[in-house]
C-alpha atoms as a PDB file:
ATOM      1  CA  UNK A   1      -2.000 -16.449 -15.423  1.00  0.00           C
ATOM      2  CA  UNK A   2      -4.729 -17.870 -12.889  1.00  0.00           C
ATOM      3  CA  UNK A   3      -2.224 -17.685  -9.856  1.00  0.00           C
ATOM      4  CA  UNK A   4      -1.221 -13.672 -10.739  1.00  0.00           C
ATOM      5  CA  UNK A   5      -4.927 -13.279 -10.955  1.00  0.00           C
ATOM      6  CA  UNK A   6      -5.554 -14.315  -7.891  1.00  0.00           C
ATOM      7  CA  UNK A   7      -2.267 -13.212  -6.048  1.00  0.00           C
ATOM      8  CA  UNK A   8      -3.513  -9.588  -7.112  1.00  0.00           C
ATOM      9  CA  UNK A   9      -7.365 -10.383  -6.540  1.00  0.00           C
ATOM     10  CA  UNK A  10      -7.206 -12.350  -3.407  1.00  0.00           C
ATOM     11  CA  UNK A  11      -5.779  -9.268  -0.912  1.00  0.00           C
ATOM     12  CA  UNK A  12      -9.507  -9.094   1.072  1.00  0.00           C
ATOM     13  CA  UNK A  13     -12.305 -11.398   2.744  1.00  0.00           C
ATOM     14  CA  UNK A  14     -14.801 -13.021   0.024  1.00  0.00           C
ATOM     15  CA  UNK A  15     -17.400 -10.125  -1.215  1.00  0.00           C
ATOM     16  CA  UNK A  16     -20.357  -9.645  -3.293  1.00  0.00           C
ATOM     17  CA  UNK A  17     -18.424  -7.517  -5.857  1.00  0.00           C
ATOM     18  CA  UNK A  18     -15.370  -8.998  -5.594  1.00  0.00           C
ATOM     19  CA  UNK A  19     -13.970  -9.461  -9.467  1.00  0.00           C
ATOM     20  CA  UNK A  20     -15.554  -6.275 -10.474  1.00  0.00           C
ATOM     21  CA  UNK A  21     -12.626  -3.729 -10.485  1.00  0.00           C
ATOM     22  CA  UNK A  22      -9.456  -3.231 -12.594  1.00  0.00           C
ATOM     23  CA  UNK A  23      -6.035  -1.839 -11.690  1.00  0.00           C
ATOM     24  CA  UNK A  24      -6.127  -4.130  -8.272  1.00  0.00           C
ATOM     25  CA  UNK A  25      -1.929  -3.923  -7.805  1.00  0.00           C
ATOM     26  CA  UNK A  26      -3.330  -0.857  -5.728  1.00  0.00           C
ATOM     27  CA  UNK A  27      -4.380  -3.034  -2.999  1.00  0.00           C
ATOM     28  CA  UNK A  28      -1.347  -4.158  -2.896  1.00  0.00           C
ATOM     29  CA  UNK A  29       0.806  -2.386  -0.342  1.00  0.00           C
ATOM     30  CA  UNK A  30       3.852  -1.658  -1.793  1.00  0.00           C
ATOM     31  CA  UNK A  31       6.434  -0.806   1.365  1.00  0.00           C
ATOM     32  CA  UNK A  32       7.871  -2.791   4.342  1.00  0.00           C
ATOM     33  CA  UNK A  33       7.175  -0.091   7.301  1.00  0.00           C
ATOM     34  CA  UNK A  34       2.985   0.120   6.758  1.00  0.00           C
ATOM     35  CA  UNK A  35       2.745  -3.724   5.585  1.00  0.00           C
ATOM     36  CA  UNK A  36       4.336  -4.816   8.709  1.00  0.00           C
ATOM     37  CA  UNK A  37       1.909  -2.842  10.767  1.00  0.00           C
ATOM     38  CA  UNK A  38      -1.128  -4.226   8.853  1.00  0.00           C
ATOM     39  CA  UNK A  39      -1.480  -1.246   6.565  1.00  0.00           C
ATOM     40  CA  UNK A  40      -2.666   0.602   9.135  1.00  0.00           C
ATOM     41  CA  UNK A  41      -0.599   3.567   7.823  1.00  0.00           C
ATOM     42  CA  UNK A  42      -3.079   6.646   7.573  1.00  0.00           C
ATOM     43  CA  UNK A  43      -2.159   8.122  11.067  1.00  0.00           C
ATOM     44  CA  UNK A  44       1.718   8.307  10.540  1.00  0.00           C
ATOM     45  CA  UNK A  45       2.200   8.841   6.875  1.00  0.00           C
ATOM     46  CA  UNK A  46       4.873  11.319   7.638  1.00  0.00           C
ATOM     47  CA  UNK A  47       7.697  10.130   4.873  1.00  0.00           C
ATOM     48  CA  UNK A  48       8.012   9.927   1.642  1.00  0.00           C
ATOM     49  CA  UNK A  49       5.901   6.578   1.459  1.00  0.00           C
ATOM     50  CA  UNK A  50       3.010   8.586   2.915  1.00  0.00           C
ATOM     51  CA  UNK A  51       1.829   9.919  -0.694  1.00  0.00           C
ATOM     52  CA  UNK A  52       0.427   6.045  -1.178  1.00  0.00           C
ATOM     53  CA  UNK A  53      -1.356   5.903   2.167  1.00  0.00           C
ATOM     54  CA  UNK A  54      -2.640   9.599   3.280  1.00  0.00           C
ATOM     55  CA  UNK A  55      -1.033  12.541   1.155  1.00  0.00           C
ATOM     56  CA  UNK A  56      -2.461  14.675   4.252  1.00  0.00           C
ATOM     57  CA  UNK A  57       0.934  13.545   6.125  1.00  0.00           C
ATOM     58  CA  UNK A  58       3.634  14.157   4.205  1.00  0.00           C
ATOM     59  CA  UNK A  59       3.641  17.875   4.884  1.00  0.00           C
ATOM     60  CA  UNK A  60       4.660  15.927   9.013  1.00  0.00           C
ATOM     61  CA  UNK A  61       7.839  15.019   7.352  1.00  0.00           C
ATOM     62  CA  UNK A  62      11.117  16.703   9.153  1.00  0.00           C
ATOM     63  CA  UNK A  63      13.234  17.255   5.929  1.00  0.00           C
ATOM     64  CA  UNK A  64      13.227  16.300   2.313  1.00  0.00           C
ATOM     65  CA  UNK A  65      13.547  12.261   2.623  1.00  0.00           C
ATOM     66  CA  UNK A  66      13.718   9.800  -0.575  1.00  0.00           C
ATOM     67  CA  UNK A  67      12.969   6.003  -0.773  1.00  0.00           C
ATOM     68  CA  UNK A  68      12.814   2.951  -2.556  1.00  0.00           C
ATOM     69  CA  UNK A  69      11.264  -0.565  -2.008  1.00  0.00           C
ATOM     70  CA  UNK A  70      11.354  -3.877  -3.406  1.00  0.00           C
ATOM     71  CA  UNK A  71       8.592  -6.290  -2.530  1.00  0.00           C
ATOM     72  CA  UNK A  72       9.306 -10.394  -3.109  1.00  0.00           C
ATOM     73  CA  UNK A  73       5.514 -11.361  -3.311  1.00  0.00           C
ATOM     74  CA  UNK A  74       3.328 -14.264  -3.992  1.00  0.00           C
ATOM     75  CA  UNK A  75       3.039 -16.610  -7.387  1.00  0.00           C
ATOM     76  CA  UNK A  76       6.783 -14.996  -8.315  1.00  0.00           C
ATOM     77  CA  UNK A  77       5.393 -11.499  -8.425  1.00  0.00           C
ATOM     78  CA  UNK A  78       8.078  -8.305  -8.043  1.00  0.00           C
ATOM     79  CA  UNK A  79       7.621  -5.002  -7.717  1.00  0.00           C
ATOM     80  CA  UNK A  80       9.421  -2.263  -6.589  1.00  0.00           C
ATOM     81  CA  UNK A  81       8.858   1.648  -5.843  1.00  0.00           C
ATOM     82  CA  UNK A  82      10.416   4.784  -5.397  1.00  0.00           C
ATOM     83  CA  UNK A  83       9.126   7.981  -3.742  1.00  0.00           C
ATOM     84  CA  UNK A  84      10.460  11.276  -2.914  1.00  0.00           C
ATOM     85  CA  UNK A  85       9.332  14.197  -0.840  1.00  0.00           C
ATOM     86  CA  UNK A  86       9.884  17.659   0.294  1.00  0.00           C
ATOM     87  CA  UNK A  87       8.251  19.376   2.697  1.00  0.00           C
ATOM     88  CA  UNK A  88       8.470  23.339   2.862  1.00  0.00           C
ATOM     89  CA  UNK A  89       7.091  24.977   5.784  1.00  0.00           C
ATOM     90  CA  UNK A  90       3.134  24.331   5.912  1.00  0.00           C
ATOM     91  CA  UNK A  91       2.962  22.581   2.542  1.00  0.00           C
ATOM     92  CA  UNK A  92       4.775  19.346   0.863  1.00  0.00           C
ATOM     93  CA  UNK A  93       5.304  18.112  -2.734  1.00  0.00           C
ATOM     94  CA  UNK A  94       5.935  14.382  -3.161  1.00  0.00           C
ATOM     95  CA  UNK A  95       6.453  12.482  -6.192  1.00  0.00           C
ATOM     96  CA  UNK A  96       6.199   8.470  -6.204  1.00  0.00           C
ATOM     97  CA  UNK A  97       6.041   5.408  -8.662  1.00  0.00           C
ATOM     98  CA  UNK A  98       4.979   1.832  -8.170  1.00  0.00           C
ATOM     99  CA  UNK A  99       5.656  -1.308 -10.755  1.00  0.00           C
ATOM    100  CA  UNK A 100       4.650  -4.636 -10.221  1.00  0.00           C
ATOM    101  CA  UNK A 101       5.383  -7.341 -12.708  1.00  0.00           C
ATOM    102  CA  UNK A 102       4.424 -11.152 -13.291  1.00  0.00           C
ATOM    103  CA  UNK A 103       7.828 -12.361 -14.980  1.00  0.00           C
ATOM    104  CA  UNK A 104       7.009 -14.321 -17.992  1.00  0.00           C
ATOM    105  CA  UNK A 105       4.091 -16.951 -17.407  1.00  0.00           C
ATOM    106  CA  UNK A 106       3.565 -20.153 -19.833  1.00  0.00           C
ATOM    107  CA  UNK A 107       0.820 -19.074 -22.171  1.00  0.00           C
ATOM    108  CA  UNK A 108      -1.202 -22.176 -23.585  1.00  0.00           C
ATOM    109  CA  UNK A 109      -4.373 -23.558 -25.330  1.00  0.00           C
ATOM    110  CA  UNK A 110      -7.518 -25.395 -23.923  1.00  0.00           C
ATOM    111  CA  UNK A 111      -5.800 -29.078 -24.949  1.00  0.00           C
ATOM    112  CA  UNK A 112      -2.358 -27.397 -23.033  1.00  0.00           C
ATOM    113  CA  UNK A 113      -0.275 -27.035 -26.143  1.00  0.00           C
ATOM    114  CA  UNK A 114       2.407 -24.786 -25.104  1.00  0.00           C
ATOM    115  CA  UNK A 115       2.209 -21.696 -27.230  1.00  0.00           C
ATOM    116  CA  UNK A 116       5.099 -19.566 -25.240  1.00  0.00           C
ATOM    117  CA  UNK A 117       5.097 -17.042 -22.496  1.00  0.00           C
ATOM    118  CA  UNK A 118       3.711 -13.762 -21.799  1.00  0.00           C
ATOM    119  CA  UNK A 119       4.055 -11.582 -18.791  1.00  0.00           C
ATOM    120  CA  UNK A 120       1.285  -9.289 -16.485  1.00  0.00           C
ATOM    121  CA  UNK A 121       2.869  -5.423 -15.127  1.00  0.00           C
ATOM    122  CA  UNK A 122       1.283  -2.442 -13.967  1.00  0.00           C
ATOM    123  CA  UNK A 123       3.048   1.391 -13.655  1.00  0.00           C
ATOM    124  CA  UNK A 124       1.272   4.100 -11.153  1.00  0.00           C
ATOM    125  CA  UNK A 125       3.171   7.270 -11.432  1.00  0.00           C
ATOM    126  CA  UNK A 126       2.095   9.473  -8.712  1.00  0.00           C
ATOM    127  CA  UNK A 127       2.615  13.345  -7.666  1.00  0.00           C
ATOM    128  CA  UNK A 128       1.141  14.502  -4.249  1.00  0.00           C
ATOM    129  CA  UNK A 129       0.284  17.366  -2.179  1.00  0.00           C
ATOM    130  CA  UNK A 130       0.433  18.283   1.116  1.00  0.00           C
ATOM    131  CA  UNK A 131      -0.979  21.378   3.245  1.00  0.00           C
ATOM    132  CA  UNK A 132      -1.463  22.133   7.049  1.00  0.00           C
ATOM    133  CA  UNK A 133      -3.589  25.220   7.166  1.00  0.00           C
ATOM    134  CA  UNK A 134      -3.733  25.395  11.084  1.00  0.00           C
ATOM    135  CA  UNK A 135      -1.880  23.644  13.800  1.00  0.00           C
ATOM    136  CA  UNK A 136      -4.363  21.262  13.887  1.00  0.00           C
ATOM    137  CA  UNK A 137      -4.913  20.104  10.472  1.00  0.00           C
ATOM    138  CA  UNK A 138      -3.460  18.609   7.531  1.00  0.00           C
ATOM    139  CA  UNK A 139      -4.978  17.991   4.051  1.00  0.00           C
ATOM    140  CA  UNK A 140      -3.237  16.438   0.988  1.00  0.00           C
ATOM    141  CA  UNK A 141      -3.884  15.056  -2.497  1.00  0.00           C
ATOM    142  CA  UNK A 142      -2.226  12.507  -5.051  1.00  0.00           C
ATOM    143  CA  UNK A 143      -3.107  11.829  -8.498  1.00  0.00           C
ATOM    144  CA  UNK A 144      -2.471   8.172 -10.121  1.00  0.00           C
ATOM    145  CA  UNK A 145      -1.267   8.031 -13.753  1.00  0.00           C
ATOM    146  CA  UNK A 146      -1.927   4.439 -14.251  1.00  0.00           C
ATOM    147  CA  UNK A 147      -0.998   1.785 -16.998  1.00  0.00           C
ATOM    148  CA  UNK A 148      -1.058  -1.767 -17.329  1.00  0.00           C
ATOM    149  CA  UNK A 149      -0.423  -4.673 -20.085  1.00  0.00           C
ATOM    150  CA  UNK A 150      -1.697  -8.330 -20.370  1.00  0.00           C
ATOM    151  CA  UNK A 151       0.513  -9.781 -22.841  1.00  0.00           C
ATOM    152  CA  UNK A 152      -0.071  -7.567 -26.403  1.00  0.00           C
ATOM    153  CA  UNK A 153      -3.078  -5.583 -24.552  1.00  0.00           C
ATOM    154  CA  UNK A 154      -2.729  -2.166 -22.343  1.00  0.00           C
ATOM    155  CA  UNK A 155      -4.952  -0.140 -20.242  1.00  0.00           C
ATOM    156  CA  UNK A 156      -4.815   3.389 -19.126  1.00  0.00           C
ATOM    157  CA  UNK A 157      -6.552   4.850 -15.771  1.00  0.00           C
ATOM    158  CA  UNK A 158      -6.294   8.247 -14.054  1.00  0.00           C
ATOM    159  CA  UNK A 159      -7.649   8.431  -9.886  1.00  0.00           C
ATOM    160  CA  UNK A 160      -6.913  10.488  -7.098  1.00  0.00           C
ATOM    161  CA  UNK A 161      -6.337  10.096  -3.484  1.00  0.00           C
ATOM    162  CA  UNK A 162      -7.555  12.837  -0.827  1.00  0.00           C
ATOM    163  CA  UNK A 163      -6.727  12.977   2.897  1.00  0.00           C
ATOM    164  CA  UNK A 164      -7.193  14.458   6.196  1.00  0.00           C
ATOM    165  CA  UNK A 165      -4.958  14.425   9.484  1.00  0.00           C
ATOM    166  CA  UNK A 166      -6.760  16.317  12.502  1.00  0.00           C
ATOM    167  CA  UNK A 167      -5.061  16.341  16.103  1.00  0.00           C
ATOM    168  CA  UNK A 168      -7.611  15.757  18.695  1.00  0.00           C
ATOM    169  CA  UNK A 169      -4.927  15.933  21.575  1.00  0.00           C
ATOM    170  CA  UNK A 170      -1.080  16.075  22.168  1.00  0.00           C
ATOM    171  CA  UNK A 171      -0.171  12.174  20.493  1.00  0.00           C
ATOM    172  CA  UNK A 172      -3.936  11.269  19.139  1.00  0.00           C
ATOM    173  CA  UNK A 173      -5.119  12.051  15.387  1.00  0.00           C
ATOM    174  CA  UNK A 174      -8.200  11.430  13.469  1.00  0.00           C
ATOM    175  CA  UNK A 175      -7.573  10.174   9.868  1.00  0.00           C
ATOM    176  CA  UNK A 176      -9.668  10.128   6.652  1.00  0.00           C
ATOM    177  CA  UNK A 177      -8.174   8.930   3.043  1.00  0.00           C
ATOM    178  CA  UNK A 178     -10.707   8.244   0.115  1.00  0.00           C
ATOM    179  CA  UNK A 179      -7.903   6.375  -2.396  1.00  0.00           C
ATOM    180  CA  UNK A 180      -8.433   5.385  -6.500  1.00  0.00           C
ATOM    181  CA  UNK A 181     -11.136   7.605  -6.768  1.00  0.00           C
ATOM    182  CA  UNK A 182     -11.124   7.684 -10.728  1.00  0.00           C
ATOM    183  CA  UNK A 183     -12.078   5.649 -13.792  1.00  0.00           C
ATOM    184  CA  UNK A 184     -10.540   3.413 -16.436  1.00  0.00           C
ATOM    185  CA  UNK A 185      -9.592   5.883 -19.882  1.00  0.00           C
ATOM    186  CA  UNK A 186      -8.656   2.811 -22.045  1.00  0.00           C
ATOM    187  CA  UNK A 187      -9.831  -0.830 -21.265  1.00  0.00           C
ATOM    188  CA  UNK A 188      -7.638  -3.897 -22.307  1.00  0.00           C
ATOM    189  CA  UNK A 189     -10.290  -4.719 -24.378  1.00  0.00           C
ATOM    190  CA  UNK A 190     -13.848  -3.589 -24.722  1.00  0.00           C
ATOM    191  CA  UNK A 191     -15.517  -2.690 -21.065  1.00  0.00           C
ATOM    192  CA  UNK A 192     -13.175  -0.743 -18.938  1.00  0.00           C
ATOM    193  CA  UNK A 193     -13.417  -1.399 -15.366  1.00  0.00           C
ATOM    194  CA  UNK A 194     -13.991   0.456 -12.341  1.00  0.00           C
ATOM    195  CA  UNK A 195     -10.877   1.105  -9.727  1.00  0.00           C
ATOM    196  CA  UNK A 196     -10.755   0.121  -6.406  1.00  0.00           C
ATOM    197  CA  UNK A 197     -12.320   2.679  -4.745  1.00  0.00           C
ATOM    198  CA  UNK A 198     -11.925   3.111  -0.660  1.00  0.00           C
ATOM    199  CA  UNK A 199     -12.267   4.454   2.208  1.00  0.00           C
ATOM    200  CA  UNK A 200     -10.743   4.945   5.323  1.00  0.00           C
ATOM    201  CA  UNK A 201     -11.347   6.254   8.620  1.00  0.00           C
ATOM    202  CA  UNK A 202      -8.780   5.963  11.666  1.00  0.00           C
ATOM    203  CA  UNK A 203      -6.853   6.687  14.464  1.00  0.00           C
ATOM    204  CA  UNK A 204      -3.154   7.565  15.016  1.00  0.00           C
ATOM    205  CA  UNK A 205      -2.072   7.760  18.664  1.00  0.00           C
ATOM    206  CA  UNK A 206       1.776   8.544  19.731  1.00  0.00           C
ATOM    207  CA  UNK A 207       1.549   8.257  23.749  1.00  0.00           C
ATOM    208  CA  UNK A 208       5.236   8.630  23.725  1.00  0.00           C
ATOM    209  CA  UNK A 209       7.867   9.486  20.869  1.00  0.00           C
ATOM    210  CA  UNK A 210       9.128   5.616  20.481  1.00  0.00           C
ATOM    211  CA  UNK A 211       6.040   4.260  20.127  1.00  0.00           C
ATOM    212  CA  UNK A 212       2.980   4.323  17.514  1.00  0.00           C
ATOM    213  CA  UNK A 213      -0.430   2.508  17.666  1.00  0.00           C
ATOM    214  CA  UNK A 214      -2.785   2.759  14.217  1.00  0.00           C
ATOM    215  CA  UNK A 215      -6.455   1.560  14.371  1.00  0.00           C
ATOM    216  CA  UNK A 216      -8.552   2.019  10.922  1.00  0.00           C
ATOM    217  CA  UNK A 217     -11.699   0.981   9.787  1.00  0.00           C
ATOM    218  CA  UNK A 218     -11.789   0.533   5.427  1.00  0.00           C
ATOM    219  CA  UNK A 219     -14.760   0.058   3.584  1.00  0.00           C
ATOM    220  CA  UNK A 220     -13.550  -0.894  -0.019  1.00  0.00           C
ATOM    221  CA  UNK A 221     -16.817  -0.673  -2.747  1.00  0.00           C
ATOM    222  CA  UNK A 222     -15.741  -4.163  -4.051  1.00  0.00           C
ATOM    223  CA  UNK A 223     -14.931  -5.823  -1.030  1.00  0.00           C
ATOM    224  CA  UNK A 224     -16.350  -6.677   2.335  1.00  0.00           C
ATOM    225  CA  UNK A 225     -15.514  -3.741   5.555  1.00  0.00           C
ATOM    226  CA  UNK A 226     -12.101  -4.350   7.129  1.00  0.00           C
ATOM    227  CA  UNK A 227     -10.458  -3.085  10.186  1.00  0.00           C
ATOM    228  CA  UNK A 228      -6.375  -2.706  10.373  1.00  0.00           C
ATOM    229  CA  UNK A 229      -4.564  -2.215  13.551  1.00  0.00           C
ATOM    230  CA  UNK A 230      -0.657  -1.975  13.903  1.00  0.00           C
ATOM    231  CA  UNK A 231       1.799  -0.910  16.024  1.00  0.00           C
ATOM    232  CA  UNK A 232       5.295   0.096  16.154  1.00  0.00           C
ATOM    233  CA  UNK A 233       7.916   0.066  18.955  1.00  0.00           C
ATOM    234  CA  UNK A 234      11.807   1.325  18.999  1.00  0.00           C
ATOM    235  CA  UNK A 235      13.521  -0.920  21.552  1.00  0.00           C
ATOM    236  CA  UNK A 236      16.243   1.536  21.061  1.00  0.00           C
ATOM    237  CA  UNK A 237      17.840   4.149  19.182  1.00  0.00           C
ATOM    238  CA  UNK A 238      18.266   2.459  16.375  1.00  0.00           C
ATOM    239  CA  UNK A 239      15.865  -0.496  16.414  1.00  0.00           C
ATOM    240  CA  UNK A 240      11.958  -0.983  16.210  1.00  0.00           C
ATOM    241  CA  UNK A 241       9.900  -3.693  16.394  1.00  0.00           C
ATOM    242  CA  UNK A 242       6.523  -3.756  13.912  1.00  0.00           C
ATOM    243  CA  UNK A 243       3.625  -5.976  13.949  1.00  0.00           C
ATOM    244  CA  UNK A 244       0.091  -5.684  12.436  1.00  0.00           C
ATOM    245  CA  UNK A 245      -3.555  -7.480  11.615  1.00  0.00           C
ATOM    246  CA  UNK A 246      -5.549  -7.295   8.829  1.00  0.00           C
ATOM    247  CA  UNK A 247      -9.575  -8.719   9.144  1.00  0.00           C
ATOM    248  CA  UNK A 248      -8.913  -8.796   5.073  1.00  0.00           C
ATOM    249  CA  UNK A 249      -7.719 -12.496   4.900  1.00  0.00           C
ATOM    250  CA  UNK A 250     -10.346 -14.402   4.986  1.00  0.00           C
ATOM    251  CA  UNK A 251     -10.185 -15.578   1.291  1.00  0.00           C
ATOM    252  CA  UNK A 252      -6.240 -16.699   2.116  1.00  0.00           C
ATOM    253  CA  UNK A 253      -7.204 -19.616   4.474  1.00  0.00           C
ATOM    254  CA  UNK A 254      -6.874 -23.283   3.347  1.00  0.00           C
ATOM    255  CA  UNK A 255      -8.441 -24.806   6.121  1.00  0.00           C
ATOM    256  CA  UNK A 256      -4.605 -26.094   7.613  1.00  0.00           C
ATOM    257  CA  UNK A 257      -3.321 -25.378  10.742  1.00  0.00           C
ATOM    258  CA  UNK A 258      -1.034 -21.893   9.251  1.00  0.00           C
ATOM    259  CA  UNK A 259      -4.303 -20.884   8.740  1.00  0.00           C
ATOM    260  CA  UNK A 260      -4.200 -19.051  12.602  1.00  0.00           C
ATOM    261  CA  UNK A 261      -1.510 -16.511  10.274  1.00  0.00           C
ATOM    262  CA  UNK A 262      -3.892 -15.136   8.053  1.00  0.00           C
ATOM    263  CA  UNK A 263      -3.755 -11.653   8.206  1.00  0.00           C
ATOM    264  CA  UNK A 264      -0.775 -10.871  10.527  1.00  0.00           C
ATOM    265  CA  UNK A 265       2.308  -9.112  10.005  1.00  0.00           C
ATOM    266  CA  UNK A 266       5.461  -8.583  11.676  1.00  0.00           C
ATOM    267  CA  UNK A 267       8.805  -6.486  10.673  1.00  0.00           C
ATOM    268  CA  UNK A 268      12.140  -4.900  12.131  1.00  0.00           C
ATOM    269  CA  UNK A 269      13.348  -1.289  11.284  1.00  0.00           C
ATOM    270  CA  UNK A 270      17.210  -0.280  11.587  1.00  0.00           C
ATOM    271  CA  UNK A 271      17.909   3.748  11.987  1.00  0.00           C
ATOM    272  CA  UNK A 272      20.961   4.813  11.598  1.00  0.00           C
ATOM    273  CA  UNK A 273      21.863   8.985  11.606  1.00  0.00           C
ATOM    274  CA  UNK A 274      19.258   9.900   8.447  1.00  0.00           C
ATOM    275  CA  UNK A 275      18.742   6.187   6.975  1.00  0.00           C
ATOM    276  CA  UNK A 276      16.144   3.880   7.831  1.00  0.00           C
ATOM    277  CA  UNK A 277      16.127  -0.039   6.571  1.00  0.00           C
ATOM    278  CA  UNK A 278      12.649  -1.636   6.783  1.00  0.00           C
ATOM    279  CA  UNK A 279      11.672  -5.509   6.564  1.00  0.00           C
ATOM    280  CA  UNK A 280       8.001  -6.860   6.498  1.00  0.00           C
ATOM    281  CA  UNK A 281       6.931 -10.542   6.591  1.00  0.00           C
ATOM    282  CA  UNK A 282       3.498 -11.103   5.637  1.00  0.00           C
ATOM    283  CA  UNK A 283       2.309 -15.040   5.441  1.00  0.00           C
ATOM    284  CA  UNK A 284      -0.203 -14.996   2.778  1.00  0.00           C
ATOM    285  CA  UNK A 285      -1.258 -18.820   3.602  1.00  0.00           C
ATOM    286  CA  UNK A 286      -2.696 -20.288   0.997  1.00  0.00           C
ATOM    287  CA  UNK A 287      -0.746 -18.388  -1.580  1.00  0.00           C
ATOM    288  CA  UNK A 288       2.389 -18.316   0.192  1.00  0.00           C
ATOM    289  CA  UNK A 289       4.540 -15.466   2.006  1.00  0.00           C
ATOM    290  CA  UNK A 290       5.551 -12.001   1.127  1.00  0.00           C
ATOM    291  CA  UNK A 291       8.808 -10.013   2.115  1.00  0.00           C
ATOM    292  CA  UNK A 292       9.184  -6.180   1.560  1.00  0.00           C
ATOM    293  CA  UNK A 293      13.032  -4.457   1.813  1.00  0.00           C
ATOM    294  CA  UNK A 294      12.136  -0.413   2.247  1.00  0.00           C
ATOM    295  CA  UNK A 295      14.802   1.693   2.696  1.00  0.00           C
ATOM    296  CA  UNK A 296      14.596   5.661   3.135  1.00  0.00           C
ATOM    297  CA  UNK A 297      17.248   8.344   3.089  1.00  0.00           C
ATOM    298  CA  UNK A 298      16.625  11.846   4.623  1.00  0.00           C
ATOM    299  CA  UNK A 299      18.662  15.134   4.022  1.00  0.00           C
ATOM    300  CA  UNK A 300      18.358  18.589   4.041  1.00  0.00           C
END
């Protein structure tokens, strides 16, 4: 139980409140293309992952696009999601869910007497809107339907994300998101907890069409300020190279030499026609590595 605790805890440096919120599979980013970049995604959420990053973006997507991801994560941890969007002239509907799971854990006493297993998940289920009023600017909003269980006990929780894309200049936009903003509606037990509210304020700059730099800044109210950068390069056609930094890793070091990997990322994405294959590698350190498979399909 202790290392899914802290695999889902443990995502951002050491802060004051850290502990204090429930529902914290949300900081957990749940697709290969933004992981890989650092989860600096807010600038280029144009795809049907965007409705977890910046809802303002997916009314940027080209044509309706679906996608699913499977994450391999830390402490034997899985999750998966699956999103879909559709963009119709100025405005965008997505729909998206995320699970994550524990597999089943050895539950026992305070002498260690093994009393069987139990298991951890979590379910968001989460519609979005998009809607460009002028050229210029995009606004968008999701709403999280969230559950989770800790062996026989279950939570409920309800939050929204808003978002704002403005283009400064040809290739450069400005980025706000405010994500979880919500409470708990049924506590596992007694006290409910708060959600992990955040916000984010960035840049998204495009100086030429195979090529994408991110820069955000993320103050998190249970956490400590963080800044994400990533970029992403297509060497060709059909391949792109991804890498990323997180100052939200401080917590991850062990005080051994792999320590120098806390809070990088790296990835490859493979386009073919209308389908995309995404991989991210994330070294989480002191709690091991993580490896996210995306893969999106567009049509018309």
């Amino acid at each position: 139980m202790m290392q899914v605790l802290l695999s889902l805890a443990l995502v951002g440096d050491i802060g004051p409140n850290v502990g204090t919120t429930g529902f914290n599979f949300l900081k957990v980013t749940p697709t290969a293309q933004e992981a890989a970049m650092g989860t600096a995604a807010l600038g280029f959420s144009d795809n049907a992952f965007g409705i977890w990053y910046n809802p303002a973006g997916i009314v940027e997507a080209k044509m309706a696009e679906a996608g699913l991801s499977y994450i391999s994560y830390v402490a034997g941890v899985q999750s998966g999601a699956l999103a879909y969007v559709n963009p119709m002239k100025d405005k965008a509907f997505g729909v998206g869910a995320y699970y994550i799971n524990s597999g089943a854990m050895k539950r026992t006493d305070d002498l260690n007497t093994d009393l069987g297993t139990f298991s951890v998940s979590y379910l968001d289920i989460n519609p979005a809107f998009g809607w460009q009023p002028t050229k210029k600017l995009s606004v968008g909003a999701g709403l999280k339907m969230l559950y989770g269980k800790i062996d026989s006990f279950w939570a409920l929780g309800l939050a929204a994300d808003l978002g704002v894309k403005y283009t400064l200049s040809t290739g450069l936009q400005a980025t706000f998101v405010a994500h979880n903003l919500g409470t708990s509606l049924k506590a596992f037990e007694t006290q409910a907890d708060k959600l992990p509210i955040d916000f984010g304020f960035g840049f998204g700059y495009s100086p030429v069409s195979r090529l994408r730099l991110d820069l955000e800044a993320h103050q998190p109210l249970d956490n400590k300020f963080e800044v994400r950068a990533g970029a992403e390069g297509w060497v060709s056609q059909n391949v792109c190279l991804r890498a990323g930094l997180t100052t939200a890793s401080g917590d991850l070091k062990g005080g051994g030499g792999s320590d120098i990997l806390a809070g990088l990322s790296a990835g490859l994405g493979f386009r073919l026609k209308h389908y995309e294959l995404d991989y991210a590698y994330v070294p989480m350190v002191l709690l091991g590595n993580s490896h996210r498979i995306s893969f999106r399909c567009s049509f018309q």
